[in-house]
PDB file of N, CA and C in Angstrom:
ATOM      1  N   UNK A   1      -3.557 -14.125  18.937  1.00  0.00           N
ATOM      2  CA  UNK A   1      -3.241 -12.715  18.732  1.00  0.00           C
ATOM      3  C   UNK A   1      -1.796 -12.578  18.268  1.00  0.00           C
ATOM      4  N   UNK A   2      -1.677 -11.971  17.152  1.00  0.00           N
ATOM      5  CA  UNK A   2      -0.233 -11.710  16.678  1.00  0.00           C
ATOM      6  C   UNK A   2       0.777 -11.082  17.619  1.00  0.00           C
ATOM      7  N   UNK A   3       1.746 -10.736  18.088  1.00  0.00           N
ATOM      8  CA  UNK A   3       2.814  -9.988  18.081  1.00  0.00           C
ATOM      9  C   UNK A   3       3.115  -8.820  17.898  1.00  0.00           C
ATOM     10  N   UNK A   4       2.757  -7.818  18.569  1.00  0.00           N
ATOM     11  CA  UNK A   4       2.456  -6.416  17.805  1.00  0.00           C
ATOM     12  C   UNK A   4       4.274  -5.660  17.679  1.00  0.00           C
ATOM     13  N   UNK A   5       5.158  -6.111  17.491  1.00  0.00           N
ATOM     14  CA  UNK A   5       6.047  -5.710  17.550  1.00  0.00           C
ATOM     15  C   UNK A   5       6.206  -5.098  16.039  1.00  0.00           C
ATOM     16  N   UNK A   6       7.172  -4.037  16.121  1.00  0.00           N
ATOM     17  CA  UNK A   6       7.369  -3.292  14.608  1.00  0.00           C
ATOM     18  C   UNK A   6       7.677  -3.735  13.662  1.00  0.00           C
ATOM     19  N   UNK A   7       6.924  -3.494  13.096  1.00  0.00           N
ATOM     20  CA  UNK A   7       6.924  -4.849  11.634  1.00  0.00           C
ATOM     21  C   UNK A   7       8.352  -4.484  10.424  1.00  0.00           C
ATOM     22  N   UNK A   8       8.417  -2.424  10.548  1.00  0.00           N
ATOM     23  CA  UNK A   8       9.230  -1.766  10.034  1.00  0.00           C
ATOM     24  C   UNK A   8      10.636  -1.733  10.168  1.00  0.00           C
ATOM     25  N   UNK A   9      11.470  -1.859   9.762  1.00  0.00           N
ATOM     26  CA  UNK A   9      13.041  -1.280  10.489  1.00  0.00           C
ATOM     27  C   UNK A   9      13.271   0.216  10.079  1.00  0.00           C
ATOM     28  N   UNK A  10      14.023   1.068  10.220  1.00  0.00           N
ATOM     29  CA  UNK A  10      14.787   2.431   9.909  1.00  0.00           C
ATOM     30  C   UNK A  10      15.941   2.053   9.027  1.00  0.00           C
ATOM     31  N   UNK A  11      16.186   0.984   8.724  1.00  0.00           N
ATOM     32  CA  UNK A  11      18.010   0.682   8.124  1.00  0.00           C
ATOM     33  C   UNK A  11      16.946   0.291   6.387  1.00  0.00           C
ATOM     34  N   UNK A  12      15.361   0.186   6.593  1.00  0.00           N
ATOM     35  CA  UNK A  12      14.738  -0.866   5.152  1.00  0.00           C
ATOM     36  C   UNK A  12      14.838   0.740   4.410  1.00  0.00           C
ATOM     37  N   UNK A  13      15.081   0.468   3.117  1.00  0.00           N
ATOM     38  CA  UNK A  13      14.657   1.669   2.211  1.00  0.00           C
ATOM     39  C   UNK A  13      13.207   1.600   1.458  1.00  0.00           C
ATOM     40  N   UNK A  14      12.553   2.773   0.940  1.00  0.00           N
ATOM     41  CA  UNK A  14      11.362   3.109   1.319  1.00  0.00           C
ATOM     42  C   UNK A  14      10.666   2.147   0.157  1.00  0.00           C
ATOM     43  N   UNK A  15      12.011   1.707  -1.062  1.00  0.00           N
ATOM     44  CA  UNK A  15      11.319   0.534  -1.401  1.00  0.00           C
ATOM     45  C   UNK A  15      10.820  -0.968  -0.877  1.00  0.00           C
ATOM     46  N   UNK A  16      11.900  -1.083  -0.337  1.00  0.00           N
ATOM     47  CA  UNK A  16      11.621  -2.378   0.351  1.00  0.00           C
ATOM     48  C   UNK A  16      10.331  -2.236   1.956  1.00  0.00           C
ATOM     49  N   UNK A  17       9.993  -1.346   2.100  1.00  0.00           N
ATOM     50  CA  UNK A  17       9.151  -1.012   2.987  1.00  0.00           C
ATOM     51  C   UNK A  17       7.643  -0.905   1.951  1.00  0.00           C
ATOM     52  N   UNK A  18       7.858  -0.412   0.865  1.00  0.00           N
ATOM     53  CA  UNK A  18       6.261  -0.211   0.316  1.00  0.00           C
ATOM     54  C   UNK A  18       6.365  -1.641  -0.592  1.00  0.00           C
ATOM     55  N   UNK A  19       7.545  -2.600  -0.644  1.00  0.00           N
ATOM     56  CA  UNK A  19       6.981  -3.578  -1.367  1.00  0.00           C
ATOM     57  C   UNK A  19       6.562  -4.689  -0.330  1.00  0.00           C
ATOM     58  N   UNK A  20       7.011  -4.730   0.916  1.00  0.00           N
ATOM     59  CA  UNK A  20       6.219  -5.412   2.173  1.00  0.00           C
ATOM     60  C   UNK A  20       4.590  -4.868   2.002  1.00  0.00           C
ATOM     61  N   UNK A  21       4.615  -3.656   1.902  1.00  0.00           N
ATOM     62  CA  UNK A  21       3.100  -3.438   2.371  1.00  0.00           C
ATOM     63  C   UNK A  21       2.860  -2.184   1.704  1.00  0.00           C
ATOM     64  N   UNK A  22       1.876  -2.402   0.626  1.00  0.00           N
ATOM     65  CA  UNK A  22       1.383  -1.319  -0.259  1.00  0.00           C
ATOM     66  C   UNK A  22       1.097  -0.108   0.462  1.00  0.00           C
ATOM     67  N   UNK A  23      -0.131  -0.424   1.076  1.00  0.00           N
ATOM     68  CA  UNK A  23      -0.193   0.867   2.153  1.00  0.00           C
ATOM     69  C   UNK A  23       0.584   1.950   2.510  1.00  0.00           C
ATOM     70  N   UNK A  24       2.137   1.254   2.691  1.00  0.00           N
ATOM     71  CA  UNK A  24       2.656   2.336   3.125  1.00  0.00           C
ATOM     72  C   UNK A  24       3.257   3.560   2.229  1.00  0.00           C
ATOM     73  N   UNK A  25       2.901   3.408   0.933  1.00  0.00           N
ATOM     74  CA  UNK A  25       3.173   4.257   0.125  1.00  0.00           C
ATOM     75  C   UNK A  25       2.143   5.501   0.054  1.00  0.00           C
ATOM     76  N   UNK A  26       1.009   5.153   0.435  1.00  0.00           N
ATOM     77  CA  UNK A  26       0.374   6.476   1.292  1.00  0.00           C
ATOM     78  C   UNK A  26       0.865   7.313   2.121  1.00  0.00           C
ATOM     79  N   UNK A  27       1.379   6.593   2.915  1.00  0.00           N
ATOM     80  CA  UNK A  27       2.339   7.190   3.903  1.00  0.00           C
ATOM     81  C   UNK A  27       3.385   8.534   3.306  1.00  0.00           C
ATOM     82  N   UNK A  28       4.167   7.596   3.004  1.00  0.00           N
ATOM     83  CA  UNK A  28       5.224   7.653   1.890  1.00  0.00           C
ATOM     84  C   UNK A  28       4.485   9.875   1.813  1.00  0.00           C
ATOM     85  N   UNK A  29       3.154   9.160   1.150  1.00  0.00           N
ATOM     86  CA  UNK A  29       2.962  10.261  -0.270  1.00  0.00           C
ATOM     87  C   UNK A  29       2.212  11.703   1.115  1.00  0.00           C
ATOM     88  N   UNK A  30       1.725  11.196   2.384  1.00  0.00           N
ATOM     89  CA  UNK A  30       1.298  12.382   2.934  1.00  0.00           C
ATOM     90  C   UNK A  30       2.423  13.381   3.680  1.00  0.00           C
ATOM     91  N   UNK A  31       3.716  12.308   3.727  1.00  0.00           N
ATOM     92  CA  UNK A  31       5.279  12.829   4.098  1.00  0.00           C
ATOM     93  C   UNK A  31       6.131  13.994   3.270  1.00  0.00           C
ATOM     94  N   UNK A  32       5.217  13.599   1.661  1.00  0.00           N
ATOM     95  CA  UNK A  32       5.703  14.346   0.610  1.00  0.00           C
ATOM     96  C   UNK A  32       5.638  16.112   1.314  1.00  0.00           C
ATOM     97  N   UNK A  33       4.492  16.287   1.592  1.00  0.00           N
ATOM     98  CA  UNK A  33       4.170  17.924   1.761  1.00  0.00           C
ATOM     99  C   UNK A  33       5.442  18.643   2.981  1.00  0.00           C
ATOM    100  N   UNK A  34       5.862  18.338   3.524  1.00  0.00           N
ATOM    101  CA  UNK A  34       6.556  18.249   4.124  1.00  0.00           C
ATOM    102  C   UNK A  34       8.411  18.184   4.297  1.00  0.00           C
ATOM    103  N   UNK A  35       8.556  16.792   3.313  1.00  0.00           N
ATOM    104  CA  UNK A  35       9.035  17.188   2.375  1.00  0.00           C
ATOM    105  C   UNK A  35       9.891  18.035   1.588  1.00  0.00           C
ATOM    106  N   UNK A  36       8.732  18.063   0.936  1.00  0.00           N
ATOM    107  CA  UNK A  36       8.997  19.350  -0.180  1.00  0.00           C
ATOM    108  C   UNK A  36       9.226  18.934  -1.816  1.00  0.00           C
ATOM    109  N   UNK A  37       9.112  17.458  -1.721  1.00  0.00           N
ATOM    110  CA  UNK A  37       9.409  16.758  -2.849  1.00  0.00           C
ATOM    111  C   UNK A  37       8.319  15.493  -2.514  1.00  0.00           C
ATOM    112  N   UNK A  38       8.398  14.503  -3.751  1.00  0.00           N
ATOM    113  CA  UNK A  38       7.768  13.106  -3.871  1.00  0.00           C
ATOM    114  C   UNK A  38       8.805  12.610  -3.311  1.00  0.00           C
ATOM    115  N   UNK A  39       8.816  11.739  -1.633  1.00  0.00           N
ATOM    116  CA  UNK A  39       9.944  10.909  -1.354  1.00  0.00           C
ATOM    117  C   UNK A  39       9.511   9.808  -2.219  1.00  0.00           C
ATOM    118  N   UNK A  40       9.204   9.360  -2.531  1.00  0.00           N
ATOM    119  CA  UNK A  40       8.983   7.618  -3.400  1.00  0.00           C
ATOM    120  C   UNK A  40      10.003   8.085  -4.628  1.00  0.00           C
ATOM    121  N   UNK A  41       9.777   9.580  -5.531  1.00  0.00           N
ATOM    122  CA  UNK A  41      10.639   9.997  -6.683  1.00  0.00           C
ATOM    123  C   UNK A  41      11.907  10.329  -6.633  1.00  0.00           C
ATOM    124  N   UNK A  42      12.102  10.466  -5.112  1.00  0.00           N
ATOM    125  CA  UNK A  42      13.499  11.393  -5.100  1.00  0.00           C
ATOM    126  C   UNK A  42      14.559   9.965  -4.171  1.00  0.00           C
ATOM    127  N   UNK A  43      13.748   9.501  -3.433  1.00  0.00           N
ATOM    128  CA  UNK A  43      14.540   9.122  -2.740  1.00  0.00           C
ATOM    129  C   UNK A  43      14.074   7.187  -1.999  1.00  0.00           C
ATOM    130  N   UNK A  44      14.347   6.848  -3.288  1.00  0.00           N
ATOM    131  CA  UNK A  44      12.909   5.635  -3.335  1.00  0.00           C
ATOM    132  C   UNK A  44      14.077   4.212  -2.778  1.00  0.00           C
ATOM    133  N   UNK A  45      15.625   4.774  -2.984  1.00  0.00           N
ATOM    134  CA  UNK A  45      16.358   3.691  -2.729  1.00  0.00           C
ATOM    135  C   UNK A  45      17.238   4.356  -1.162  1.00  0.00           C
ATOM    136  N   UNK A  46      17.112   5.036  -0.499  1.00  0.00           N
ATOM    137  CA  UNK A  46      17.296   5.542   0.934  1.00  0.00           C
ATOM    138  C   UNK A  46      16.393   4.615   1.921  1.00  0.00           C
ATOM    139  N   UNK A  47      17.131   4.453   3.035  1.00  0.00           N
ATOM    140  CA  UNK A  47      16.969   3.781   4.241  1.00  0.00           C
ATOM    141  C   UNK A  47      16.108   5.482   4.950  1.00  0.00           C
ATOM    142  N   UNK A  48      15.165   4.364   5.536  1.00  0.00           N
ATOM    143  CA  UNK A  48      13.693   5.517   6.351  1.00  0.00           C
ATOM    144  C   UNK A  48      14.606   6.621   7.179  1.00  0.00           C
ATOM    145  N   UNK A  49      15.401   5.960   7.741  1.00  0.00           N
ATOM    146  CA  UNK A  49      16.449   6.861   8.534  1.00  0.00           C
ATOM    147  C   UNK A  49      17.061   8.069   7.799  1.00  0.00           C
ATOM    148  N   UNK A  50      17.827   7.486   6.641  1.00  0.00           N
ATOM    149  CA  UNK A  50      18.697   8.751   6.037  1.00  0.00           C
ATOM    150  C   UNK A  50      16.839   9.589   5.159  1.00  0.00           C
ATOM    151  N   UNK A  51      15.829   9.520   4.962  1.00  0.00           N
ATOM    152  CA  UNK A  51      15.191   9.821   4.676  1.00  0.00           C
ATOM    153  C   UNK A  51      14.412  10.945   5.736  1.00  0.00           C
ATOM    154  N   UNK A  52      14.473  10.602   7.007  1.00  0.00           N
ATOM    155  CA  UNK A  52      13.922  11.434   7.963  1.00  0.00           C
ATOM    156  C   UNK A  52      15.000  12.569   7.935  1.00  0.00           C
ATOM    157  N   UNK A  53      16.293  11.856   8.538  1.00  0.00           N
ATOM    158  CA  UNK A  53      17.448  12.871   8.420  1.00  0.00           C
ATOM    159  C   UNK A  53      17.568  13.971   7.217  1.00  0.00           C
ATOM    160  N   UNK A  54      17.186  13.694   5.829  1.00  0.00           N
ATOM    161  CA  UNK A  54      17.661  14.266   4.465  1.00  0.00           C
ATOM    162  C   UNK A  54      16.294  15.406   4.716  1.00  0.00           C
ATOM    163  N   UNK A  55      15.224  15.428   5.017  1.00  0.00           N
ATOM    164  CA  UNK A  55      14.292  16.169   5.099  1.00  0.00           C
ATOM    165  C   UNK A  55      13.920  16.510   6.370  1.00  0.00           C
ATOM    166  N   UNK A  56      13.853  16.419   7.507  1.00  0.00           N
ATOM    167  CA  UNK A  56      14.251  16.732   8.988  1.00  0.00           C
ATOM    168  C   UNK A  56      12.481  16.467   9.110  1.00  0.00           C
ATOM    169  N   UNK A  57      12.308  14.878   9.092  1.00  0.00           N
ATOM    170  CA  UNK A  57      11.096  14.337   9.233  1.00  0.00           C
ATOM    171  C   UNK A  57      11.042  13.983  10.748  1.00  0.00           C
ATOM    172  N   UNK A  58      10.216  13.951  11.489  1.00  0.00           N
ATOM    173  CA  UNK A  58      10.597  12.954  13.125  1.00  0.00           C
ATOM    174  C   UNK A  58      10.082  11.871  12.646  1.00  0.00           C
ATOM    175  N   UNK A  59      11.480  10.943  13.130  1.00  0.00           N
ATOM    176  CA  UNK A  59      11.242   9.598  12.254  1.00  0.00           C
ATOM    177  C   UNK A  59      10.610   8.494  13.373  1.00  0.00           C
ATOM    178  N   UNK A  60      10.333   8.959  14.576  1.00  0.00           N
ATOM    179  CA  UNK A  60       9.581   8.586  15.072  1.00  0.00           C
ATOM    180  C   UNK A  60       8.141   8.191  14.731  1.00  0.00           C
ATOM    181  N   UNK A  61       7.736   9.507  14.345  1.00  0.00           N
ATOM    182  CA  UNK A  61       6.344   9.744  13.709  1.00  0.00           C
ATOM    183  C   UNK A  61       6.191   9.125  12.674  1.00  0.00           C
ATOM    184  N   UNK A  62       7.133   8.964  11.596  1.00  0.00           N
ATOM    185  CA  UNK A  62       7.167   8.137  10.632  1.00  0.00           C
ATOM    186  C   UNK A  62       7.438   6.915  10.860  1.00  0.00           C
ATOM    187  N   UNK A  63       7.886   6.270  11.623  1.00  0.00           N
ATOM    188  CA  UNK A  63       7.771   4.774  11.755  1.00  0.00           C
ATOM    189  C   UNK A  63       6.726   4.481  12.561  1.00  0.00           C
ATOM    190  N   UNK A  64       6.069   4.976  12.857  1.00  0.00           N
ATOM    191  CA  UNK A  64       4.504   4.612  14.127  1.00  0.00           C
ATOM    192  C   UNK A  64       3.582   4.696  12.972  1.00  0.00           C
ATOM    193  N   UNK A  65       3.783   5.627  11.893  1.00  0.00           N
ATOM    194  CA  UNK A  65       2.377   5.629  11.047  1.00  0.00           C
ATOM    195  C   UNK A  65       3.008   4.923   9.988  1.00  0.00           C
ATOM    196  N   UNK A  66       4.162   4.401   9.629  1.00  0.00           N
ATOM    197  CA  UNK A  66       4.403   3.197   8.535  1.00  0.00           C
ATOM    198  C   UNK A  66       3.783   2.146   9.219  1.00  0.00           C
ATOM    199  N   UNK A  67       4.311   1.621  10.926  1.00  0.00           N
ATOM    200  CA  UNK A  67       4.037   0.387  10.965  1.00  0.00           C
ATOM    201  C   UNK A  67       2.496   0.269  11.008  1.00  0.00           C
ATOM    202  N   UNK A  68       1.551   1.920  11.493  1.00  0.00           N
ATOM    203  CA  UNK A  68       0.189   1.391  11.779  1.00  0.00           C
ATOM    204  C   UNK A  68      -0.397   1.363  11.128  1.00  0.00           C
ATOM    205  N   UNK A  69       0.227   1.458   9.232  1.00  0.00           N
ATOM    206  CA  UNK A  69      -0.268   0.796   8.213  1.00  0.00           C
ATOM    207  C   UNK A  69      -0.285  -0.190   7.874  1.00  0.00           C
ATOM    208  N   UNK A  70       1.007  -1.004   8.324  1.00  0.00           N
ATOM    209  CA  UNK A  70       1.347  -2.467   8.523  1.00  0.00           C
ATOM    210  C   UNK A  70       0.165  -3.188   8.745  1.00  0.00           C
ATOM    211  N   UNK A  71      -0.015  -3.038  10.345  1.00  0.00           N
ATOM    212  CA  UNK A  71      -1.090  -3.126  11.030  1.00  0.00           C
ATOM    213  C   UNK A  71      -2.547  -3.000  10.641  1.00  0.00           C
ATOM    214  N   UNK A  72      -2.956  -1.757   9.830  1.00  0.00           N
ATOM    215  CA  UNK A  72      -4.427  -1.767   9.340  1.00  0.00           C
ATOM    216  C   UNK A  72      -4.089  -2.776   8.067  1.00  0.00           C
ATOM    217  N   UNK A  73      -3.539  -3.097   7.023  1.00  0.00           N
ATOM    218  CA  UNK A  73      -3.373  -4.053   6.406  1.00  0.00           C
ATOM    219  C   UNK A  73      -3.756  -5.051   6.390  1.00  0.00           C
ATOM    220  N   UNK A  74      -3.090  -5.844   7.702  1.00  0.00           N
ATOM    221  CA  UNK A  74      -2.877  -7.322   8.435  1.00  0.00           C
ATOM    222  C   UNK A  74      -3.966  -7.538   8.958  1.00  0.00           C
ATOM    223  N   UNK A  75      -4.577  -6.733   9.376  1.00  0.00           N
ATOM    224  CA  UNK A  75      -6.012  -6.835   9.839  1.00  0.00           C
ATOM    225  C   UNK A  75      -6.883  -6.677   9.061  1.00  0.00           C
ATOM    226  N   UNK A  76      -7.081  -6.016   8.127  1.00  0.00           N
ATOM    227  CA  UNK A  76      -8.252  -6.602   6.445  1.00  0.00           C
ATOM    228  C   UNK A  76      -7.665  -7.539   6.294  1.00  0.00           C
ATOM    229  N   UNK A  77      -6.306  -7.927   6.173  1.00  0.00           N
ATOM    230  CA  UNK A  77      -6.221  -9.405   5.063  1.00  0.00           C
ATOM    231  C   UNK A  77      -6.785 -10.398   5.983  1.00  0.00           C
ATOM    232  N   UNK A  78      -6.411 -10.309   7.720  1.00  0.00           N
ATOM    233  CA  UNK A  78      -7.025 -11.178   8.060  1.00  0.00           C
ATOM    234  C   UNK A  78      -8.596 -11.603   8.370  1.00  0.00           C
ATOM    235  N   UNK A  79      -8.964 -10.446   8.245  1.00  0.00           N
ATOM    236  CA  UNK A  79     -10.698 -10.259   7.974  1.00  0.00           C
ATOM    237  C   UNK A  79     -11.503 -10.899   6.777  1.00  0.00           C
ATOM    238  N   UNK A  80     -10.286 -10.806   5.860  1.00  0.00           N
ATOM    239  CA  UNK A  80     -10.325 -11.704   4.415  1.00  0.00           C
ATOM    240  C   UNK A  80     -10.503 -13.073   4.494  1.00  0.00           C
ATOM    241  N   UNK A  81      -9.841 -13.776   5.539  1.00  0.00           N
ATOM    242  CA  UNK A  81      -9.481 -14.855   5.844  1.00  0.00           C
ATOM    243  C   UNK A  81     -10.744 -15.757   6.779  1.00  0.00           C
TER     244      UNK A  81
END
């Protein structure tokens, strides 16, 4: 059994977070409404942190549903396997 520890940091910017794991650019895109803009368009080189802060996201909430995309991921690929 893997390690379920957070796969995400708050300091990664939202590129380096959707190029770990495609998935999370879903994320990314259901954050948009909210928002008020495309974060991937506006703000694609910001750390998750200054990203919650810049749009008054709870970045809580946003790092539980980045990493539990992580997570549904890792678990098809390893289903793959």
């Amino acid at each position: 059994m893997q390690n379920r520890k957070r796969e995400i940091n708050p300091e990664e910017s939202v590129l380096d977070v959707i190029s770990k794991c495609r998935r999370t650019e879903a994320v990314f895109r259901q954050y948009d409404k909210y928002a008020g803009e495309c974060i991937c368009c506006q703000a694609l080189f910001e750390s998750i942190r200054d990203v919650a802060e810049k749009y008054g996201l709870d970045m809580e909430k946003l790092m539980d549903d980045l990493n539990a995309a992580v997570i549904l991921s890792e678990q098809e690929s390893n289903k793959k396997e």
